[in-house]
N, C-alpha and C. Protein backbone atom coordinates (compact mmCIF):
# COMPACT_ATOMS: atom_id res chain seq x y z
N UNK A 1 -36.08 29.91 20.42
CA UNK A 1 -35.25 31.05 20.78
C UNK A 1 -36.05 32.31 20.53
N UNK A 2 -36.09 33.15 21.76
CA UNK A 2 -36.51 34.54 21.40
C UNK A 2 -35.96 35.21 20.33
N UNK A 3 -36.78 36.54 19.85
CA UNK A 3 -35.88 37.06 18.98
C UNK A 3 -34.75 38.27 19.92
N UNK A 4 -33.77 38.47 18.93
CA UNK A 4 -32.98 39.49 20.07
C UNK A 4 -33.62 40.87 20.33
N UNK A 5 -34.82 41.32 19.93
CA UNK A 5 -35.28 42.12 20.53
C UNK A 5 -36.31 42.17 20.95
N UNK A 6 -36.62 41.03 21.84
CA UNK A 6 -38.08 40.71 22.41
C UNK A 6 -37.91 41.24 23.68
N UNK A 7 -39.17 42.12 23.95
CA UNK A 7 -39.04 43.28 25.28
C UNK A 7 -38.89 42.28 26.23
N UNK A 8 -38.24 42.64 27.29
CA UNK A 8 -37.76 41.66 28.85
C UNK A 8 -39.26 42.20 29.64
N UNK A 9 -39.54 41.43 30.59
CA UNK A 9 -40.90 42.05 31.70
C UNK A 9 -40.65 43.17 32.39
N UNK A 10 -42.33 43.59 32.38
CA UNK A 10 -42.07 45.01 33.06
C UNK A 10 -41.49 44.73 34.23
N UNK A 11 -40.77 46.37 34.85
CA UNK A 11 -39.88 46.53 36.02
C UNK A 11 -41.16 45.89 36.97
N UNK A 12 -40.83 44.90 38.11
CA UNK A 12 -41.66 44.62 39.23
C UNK A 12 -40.73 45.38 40.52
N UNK A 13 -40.05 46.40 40.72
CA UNK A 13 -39.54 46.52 41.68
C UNK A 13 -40.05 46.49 42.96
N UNK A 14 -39.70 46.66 44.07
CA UNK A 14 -39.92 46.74 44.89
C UNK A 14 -39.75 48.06 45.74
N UNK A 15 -39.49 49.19 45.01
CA UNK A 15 -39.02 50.44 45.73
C UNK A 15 -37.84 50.50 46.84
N UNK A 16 -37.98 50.50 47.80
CA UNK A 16 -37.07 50.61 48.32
C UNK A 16 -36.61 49.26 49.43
N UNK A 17 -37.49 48.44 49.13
CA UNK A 17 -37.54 46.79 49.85
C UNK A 17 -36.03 46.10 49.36
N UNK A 18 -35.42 45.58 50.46
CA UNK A 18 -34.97 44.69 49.71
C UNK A 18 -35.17 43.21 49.92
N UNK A 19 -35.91 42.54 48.75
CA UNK A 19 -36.44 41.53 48.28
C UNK A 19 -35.72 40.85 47.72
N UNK A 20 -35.08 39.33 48.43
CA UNK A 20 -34.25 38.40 47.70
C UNK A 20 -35.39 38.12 46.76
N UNK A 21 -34.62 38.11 45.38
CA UNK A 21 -35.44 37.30 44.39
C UNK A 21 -34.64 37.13 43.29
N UNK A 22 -35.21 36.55 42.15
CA UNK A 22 -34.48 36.26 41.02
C UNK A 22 -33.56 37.46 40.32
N UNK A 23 -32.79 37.26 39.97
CA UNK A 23 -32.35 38.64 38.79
C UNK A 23 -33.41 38.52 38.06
N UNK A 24 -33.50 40.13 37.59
CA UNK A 24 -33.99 40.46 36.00
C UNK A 24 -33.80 39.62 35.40
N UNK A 25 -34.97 39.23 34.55
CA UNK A 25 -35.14 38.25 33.19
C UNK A 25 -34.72 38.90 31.66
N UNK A 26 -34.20 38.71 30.72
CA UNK A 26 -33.64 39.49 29.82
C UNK A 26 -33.94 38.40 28.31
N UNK A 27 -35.46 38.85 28.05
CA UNK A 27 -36.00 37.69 27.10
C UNK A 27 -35.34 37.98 25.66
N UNK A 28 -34.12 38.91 25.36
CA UNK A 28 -34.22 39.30 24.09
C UNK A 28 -32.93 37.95 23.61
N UNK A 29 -32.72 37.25 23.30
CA UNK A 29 -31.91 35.77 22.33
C UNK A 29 -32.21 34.76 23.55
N UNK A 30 -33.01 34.94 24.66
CA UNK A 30 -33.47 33.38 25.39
C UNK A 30 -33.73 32.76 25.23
N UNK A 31 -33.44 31.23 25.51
CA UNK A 31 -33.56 29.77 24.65
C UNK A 31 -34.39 28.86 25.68
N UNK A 32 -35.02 28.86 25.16
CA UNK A 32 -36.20 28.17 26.36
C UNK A 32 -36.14 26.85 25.97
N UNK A 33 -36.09 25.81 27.00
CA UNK A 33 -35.72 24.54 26.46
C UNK A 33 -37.67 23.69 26.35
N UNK A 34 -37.77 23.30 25.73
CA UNK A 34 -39.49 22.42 25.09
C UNK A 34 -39.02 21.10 25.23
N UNK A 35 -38.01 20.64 24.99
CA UNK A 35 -38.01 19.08 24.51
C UNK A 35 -36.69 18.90 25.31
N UNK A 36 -36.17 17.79 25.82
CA UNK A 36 -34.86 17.07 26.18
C UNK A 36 -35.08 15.47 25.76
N UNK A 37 -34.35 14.96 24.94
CA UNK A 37 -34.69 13.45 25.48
C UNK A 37 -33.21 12.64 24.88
N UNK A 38 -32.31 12.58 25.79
CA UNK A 38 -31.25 11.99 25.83
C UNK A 38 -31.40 10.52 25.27
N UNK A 39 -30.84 9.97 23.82
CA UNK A 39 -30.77 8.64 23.24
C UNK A 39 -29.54 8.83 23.19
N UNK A 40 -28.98 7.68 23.35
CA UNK A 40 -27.63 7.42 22.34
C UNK A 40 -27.46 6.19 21.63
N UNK A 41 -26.69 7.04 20.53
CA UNK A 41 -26.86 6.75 19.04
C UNK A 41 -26.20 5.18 19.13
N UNK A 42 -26.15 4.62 20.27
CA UNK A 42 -25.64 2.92 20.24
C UNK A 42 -26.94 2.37 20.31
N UNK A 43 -27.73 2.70 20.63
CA UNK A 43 -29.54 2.04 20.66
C UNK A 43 -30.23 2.76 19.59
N UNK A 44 -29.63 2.93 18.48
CA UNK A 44 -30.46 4.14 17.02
C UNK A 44 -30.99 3.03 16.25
N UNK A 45 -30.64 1.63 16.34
CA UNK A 45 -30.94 0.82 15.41
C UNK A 45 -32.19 -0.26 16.33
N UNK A 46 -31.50 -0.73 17.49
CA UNK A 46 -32.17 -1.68 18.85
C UNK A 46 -31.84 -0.90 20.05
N UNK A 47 -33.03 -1.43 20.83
CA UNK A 47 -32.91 -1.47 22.55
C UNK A 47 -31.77 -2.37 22.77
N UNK A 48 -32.17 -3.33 22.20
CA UNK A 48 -31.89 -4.81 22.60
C UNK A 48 -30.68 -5.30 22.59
N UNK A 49 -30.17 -4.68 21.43
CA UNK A 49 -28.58 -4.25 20.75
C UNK A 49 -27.98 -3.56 20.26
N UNK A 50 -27.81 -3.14 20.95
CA UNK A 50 -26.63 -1.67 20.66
C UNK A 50 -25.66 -2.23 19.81
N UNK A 51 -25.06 -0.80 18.87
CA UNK A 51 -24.38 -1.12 18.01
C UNK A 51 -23.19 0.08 18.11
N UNK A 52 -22.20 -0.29 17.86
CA UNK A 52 -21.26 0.93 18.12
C UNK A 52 -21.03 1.91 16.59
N UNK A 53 -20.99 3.38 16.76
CA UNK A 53 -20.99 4.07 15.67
C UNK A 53 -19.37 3.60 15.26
N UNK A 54 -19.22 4.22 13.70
CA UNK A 54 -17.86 4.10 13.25
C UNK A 54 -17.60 5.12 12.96
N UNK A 55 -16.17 5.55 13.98
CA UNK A 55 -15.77 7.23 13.35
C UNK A 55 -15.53 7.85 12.12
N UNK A 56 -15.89 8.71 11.39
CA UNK A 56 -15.99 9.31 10.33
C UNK A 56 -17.01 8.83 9.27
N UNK A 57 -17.79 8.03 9.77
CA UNK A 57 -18.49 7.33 8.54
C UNK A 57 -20.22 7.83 9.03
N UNK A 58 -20.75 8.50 7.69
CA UNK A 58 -22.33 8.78 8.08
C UNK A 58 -23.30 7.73 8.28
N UNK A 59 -24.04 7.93 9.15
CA UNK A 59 -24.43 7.02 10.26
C UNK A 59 -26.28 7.96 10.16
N UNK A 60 -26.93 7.37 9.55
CA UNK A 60 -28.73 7.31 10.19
C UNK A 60 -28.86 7.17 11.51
N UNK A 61 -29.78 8.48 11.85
CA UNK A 61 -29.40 8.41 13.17
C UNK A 61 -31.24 8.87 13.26
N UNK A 62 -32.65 7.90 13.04
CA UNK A 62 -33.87 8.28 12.99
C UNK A 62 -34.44 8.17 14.38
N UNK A 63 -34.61 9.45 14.79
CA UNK A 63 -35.42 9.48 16.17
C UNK A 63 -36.64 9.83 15.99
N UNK A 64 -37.63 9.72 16.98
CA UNK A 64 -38.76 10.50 16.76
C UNK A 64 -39.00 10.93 18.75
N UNK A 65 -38.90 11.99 18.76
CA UNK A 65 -39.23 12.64 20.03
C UNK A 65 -40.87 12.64 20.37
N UNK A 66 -41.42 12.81 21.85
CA UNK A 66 -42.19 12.58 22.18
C UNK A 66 -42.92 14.01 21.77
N UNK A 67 -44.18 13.66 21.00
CA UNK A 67 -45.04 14.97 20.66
C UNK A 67 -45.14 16.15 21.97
N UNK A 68 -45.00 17.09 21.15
CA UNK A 68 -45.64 18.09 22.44
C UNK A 68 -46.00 19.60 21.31
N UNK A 69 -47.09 19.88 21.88
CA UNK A 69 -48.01 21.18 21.11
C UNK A 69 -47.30 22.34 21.72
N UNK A 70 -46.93 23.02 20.75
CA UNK A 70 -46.02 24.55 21.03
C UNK A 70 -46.10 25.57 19.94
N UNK A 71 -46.72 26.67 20.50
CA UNK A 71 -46.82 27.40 19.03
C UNK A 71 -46.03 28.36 19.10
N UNK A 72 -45.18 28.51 18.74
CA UNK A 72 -44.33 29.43 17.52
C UNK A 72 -44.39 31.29 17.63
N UNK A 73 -43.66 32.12 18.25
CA UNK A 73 -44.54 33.12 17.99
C UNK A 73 -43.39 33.53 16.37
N UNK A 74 -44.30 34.79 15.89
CA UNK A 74 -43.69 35.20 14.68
C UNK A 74 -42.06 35.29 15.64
N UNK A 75 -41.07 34.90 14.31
CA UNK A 75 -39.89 35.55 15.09
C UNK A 75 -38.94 35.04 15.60
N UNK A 76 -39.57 33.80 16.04
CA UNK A 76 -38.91 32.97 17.13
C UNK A 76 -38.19 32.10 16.14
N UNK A 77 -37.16 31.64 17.09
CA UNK A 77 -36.52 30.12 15.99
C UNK A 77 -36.87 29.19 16.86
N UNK A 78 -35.83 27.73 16.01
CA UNK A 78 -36.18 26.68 16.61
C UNK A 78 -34.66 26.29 16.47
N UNK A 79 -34.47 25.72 18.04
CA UNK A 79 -32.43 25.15 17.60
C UNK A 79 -32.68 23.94 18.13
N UNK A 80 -31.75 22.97 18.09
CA UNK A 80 -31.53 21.66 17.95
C UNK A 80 -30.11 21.46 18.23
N UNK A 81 -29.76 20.98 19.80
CA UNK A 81 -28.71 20.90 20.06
C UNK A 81 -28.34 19.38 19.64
N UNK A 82 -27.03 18.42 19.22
CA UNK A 82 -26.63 17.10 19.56
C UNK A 82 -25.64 17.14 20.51
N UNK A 83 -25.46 16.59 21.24
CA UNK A 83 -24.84 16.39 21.89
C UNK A 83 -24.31 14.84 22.22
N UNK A 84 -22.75 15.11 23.03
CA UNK A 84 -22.31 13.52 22.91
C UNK A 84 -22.58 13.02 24.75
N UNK A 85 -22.81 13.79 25.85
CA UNK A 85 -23.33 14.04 27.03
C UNK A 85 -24.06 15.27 27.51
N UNK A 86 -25.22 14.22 28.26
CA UNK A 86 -25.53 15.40 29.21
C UNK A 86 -25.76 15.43 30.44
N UNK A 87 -24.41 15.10 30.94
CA UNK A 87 -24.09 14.76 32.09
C UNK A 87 -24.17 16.70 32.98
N UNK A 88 -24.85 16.56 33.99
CA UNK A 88 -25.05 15.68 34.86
C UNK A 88 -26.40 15.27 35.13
N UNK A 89 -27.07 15.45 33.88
CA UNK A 89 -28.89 15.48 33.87
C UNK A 89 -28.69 13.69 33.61
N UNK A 90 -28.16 13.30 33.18
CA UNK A 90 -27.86 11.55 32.37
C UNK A 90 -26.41 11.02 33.00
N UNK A 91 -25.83 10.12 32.81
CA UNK A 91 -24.87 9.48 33.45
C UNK A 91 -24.19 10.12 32.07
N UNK A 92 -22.66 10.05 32.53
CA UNK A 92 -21.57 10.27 32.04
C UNK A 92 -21.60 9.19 30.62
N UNK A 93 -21.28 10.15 29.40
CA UNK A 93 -20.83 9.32 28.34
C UNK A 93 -19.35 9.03 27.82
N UNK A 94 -19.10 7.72 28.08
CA UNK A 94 -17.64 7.46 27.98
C UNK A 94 -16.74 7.42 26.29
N UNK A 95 -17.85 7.89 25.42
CA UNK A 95 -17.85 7.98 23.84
C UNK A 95 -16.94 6.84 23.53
N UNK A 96 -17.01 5.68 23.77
CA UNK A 96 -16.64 4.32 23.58
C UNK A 96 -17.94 3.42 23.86
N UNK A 97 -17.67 2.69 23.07
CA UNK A 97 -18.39 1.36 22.75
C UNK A 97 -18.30 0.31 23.76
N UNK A 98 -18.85 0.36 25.12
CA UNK A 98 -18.52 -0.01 26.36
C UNK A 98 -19.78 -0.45 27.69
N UNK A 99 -19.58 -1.10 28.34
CA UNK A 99 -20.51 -1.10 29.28
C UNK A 99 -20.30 -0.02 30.43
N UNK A 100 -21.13 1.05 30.45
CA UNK A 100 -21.20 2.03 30.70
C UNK A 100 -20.65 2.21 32.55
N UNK A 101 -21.61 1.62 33.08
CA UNK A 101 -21.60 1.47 34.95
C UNK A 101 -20.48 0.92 34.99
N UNK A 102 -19.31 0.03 34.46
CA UNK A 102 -18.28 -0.61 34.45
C UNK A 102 -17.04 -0.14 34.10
N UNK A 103 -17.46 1.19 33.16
CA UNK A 103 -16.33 1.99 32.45
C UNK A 103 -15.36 2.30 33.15
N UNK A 104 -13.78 2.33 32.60
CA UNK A 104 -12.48 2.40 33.32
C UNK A 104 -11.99 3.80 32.84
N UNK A 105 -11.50 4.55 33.82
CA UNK A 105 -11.30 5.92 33.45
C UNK A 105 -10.35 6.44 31.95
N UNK A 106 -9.65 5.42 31.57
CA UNK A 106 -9.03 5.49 30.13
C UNK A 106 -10.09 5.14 29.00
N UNK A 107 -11.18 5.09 29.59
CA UNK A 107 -12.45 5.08 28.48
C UNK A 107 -13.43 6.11 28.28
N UNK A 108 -12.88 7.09 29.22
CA UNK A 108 -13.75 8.18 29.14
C UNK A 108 -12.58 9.34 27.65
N UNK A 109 -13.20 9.14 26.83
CA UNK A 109 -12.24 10.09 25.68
C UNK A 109 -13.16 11.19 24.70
N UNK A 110 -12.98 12.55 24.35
CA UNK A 110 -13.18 13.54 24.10
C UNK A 110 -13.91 12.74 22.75
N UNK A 111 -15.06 13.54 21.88
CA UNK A 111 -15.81 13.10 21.19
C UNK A 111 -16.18 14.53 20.44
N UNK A 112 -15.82 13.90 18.89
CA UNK A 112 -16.64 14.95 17.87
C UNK A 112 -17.92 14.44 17.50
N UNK A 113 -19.05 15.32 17.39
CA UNK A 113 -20.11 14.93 16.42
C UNK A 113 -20.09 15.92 15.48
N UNK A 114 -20.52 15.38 13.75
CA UNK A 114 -20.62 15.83 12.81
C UNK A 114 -22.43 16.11 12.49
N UNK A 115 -22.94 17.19 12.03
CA UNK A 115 -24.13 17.04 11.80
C UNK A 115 -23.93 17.28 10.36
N UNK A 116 -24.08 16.47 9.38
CA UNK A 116 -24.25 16.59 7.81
C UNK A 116 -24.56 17.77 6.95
N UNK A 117 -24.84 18.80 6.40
CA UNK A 117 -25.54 19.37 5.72
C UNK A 117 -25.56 19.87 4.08
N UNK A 118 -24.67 18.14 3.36
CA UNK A 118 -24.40 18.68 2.01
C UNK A 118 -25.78 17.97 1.44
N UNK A 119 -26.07 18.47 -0.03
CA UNK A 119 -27.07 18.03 -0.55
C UNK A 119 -27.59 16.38 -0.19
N UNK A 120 -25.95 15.85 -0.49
CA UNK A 120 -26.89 14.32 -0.67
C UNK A 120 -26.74 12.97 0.25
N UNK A 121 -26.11 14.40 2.00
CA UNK A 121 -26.84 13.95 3.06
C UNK A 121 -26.59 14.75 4.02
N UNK A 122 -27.97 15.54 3.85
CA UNK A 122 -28.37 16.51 5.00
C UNK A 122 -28.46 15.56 5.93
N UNK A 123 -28.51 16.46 7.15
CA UNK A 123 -30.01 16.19 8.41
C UNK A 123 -30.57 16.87 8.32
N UNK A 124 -31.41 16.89 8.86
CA UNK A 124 -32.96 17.48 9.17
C UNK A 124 -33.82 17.44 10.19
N UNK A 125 -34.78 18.07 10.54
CA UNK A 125 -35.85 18.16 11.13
C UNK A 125 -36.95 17.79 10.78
N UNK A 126 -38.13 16.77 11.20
CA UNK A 126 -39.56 17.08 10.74
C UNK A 126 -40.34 17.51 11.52
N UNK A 127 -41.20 18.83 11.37
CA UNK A 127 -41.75 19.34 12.39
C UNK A 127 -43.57 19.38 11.67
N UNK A 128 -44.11 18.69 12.71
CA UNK A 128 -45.81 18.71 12.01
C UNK A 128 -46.50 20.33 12.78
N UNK A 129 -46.95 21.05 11.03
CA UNK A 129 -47.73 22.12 11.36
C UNK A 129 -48.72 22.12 11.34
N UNK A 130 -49.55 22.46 12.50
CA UNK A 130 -50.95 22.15 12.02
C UNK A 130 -51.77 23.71 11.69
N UNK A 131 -52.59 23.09 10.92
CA UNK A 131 -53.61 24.10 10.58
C UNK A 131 -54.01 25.48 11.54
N UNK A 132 -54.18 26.67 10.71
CA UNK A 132 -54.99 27.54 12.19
C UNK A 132 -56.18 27.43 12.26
N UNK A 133 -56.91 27.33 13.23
CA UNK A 133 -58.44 27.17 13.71
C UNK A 133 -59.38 27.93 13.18
């Protein structure tokens, strides 16, 4: 995430043209997306066998996302969405314990996720920093 007062690009106008083009870009809290990678947490343990979560109960949930080199400017954050779909980039999640392509419309039902953050069970992030050159 930008910071909220990171200057937007200089004016490119066009004077008096009118030029279909993008709106103005407005970089000051913009969230630039680096990473997507849709798992669900029924394959957190196997491919092979999925396991269904149990509501209200904390649940290990160890991913490891595919590396990618991104540096940081001063300033910037880093957010971390969960999500229970991301439809329409992924097929519809029916937040039941179900065969998915087969699902019956009384199986499609509204879904909380909890992300932890008391002492003695956070989540977290691990992010590798590397050295400067």
């Amino acid at each position: 995430m930008y910071p909220e007062d990171y200057p937007d690009p200089e004016d490119t106008s066009h004077g008096n043209k009118r030029i279909m083009d993008a709106p103005p870009l407005h970089m000051g809290g913009y969230q630039e997306l680096l990473r997507g990678e849709p798992m669900r947490a029924k394959f957190r343990n196997s491919w092979e066998k999925p396991e269904p979560l149990t509501p209200g109960k904390e649940t290990e949930v160890d991913f490891t996302m595919p590396d990618l080199y991104h540096t940081f400017r001063a300033g910037h954050r880093i957010m971390v969405q969960v999500q229970s779909s991301w439809f329409p980039l992924t097929d519809r999640n029916p937040q039941t314990f179900t065969d998915i392509p087969y699902a019956k419309p009384e199986q499609f039902v509204k879904a909380t996720e909890t992300v932890f953050h008391q002492k003695d069970a956070a989540s977290g992030v691990e992010v590798l920093v590397l050295p400067k050159p």
